[in-house]
N, C-alpha and C. Protein backbone atom coordinates (compact mmCIF):
# COMPACT_ATOMS: atom_id res chain seq x y z
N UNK A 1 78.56 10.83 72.90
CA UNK A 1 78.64 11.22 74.29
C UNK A 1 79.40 10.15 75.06
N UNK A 2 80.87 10.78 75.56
CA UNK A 2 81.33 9.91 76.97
C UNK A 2 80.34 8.84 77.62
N UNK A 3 80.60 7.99 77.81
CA UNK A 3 79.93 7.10 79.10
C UNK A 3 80.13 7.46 80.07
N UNK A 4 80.78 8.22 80.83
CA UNK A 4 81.00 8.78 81.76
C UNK A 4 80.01 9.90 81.87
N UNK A 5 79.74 10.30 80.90
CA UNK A 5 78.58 11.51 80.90
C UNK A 5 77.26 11.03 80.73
N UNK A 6 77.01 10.08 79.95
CA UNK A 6 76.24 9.55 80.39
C UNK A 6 75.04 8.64 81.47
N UNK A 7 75.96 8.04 82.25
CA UNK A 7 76.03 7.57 83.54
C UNK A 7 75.43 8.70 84.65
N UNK A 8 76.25 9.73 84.56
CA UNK A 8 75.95 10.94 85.34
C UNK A 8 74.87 11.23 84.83
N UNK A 9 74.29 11.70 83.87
CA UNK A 9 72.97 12.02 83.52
C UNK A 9 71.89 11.03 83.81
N UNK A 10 71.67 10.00 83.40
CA UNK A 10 71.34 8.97 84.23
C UNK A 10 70.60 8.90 85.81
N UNK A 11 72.11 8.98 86.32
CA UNK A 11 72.11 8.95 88.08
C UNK A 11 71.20 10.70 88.17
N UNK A 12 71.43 11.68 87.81
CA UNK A 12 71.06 12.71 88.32
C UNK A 12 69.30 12.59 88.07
N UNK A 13 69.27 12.15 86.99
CA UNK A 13 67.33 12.07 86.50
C UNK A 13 66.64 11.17 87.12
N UNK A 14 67.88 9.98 87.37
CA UNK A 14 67.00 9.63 88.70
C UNK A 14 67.16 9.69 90.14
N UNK A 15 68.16 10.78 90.42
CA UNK A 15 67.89 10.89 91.68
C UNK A 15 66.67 12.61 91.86
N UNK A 16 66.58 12.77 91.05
CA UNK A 16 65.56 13.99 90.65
C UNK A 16 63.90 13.56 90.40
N UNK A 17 64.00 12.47 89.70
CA UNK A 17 62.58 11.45 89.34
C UNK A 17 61.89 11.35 90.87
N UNK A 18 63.31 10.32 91.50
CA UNK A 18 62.65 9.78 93.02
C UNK A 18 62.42 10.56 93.74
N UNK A 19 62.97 12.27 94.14
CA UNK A 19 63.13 12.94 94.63
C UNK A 19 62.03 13.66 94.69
N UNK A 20 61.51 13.61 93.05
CA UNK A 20 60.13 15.12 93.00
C UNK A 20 59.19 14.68 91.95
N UNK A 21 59.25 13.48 91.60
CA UNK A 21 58.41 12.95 90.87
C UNK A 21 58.52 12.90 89.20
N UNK A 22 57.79 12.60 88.51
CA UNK A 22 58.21 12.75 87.21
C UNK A 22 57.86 13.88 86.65
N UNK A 23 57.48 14.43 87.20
CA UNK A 23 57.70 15.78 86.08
C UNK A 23 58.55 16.94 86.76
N UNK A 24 59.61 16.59 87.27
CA UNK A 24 60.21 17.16 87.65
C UNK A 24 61.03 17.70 86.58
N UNK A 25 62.04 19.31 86.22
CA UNK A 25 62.59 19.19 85.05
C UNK A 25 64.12 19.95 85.36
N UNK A 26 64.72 19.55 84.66
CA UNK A 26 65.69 20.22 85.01
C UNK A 26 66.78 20.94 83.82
N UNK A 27 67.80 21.24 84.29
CA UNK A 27 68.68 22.03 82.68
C UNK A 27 69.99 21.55 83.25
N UNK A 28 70.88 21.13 81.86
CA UNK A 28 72.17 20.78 81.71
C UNK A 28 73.19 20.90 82.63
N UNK A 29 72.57 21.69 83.39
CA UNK A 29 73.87 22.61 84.78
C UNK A 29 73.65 21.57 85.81
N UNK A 30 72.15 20.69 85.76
CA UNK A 30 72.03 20.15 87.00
C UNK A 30 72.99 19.01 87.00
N UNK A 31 73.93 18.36 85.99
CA UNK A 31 74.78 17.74 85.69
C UNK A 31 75.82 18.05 86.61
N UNK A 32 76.20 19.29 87.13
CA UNK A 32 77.64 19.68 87.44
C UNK A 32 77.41 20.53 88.80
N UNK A 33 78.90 20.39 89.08
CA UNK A 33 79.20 21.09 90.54
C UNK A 33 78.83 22.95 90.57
N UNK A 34 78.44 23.64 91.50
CA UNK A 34 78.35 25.20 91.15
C UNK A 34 79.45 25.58 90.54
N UNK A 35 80.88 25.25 90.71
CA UNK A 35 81.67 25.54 90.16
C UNK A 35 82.26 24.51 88.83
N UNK A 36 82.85 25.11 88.01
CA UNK A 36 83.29 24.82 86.67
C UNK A 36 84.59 24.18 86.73
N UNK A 37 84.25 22.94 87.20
CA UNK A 37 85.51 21.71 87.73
C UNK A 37 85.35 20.92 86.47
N UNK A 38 85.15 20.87 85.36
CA UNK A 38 85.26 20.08 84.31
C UNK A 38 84.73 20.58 82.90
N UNK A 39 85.23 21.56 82.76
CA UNK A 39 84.79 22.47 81.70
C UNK A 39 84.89 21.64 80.41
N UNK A 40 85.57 20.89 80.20
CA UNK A 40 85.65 19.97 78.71
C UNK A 40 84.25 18.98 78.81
N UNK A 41 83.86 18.52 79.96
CA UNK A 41 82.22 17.68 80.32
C UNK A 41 81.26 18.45 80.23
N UNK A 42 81.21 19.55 80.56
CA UNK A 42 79.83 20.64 80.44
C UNK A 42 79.83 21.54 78.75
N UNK A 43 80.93 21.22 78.17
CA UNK A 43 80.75 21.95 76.96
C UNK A 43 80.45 20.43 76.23
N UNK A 44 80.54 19.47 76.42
CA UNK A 44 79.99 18.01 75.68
C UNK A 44 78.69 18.22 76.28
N UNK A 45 78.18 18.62 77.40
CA UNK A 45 77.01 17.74 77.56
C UNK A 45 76.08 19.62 76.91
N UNK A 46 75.96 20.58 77.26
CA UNK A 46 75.26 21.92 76.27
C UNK A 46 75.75 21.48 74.82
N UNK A 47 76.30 20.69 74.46
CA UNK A 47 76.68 20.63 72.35
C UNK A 47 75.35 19.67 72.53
N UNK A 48 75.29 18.73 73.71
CA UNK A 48 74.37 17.43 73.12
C UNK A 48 72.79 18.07 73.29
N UNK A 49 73.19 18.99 74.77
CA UNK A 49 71.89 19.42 74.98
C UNK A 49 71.45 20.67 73.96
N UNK A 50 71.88 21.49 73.55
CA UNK A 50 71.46 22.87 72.66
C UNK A 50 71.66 22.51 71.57
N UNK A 51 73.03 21.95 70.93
CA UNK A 51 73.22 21.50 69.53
C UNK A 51 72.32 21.16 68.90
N UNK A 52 72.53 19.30 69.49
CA UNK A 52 72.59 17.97 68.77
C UNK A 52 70.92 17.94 68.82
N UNK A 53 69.82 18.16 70.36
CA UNK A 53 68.63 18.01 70.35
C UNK A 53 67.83 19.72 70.38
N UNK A 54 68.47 20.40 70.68
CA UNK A 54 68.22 21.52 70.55
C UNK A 54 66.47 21.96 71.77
N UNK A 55 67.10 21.39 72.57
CA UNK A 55 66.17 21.48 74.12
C UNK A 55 66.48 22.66 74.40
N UNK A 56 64.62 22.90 75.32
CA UNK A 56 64.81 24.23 76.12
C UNK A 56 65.50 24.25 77.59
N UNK A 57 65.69 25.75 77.99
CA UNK A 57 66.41 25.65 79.16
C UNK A 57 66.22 24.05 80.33
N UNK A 58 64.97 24.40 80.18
CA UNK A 58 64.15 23.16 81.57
C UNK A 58 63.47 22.24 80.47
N UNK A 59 63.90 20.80 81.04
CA UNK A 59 63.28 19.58 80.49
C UNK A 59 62.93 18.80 81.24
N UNK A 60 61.78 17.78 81.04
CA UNK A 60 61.45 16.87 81.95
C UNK A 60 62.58 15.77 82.40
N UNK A 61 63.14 15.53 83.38
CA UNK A 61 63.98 14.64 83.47
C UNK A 61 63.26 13.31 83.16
N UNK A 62 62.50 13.26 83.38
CA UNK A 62 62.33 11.43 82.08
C UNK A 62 61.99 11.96 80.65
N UNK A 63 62.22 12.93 80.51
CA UNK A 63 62.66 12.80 78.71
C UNK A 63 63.89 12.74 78.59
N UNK A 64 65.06 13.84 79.29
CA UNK A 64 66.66 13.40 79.04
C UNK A 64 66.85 12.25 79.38
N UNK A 65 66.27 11.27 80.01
CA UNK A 65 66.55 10.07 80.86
C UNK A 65 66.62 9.36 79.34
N UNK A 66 65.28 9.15 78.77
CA UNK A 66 65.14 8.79 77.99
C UNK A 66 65.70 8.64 76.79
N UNK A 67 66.23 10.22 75.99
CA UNK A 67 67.22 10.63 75.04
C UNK A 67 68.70 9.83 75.54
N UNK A 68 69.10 10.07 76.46
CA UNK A 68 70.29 9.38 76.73
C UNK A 68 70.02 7.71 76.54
N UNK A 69 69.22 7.39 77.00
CA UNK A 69 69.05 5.69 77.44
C UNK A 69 69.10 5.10 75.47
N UNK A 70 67.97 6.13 74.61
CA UNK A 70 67.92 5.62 73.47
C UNK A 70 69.04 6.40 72.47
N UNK A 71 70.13 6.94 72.90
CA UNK A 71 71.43 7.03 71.95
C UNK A 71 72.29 6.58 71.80
């Protein structure tokens, strides 16, 4: 995974953590704009999310926090 994608995932779990607490959860989309401004970043980050860990739609954002921090 990009560092660049990473970073972003990151920043979003925790601005979602501080926002609504930890069990707040979210899905791969919450990564990106409503519109499909970087279609080569959202098909990396659904391979890492459906592929590679094979997560459901909604996850706790301190578990992706986590998966990212320890890959």
């Amino acid at each position: 995974m990009r560092s660049r994608l990473k970073e972003k995932i990151i920043a979003v779990c925790n601005k979602k953590i501080e926002q609504k607490g930890e069990s707040v959860g979210l899905s791969f989309y919450a990564f990106f704009a409503n519109k499909n401004d970087d279609p080569e970043l959202l098909m990396e980050a659904a391979t890492w999310w459906i592929g590679t860990h094979q997560l459901d739609h909604f996850e706790k954002a301190v578990k992706i926090k986590a998966l990212v921090l320890n890959s």
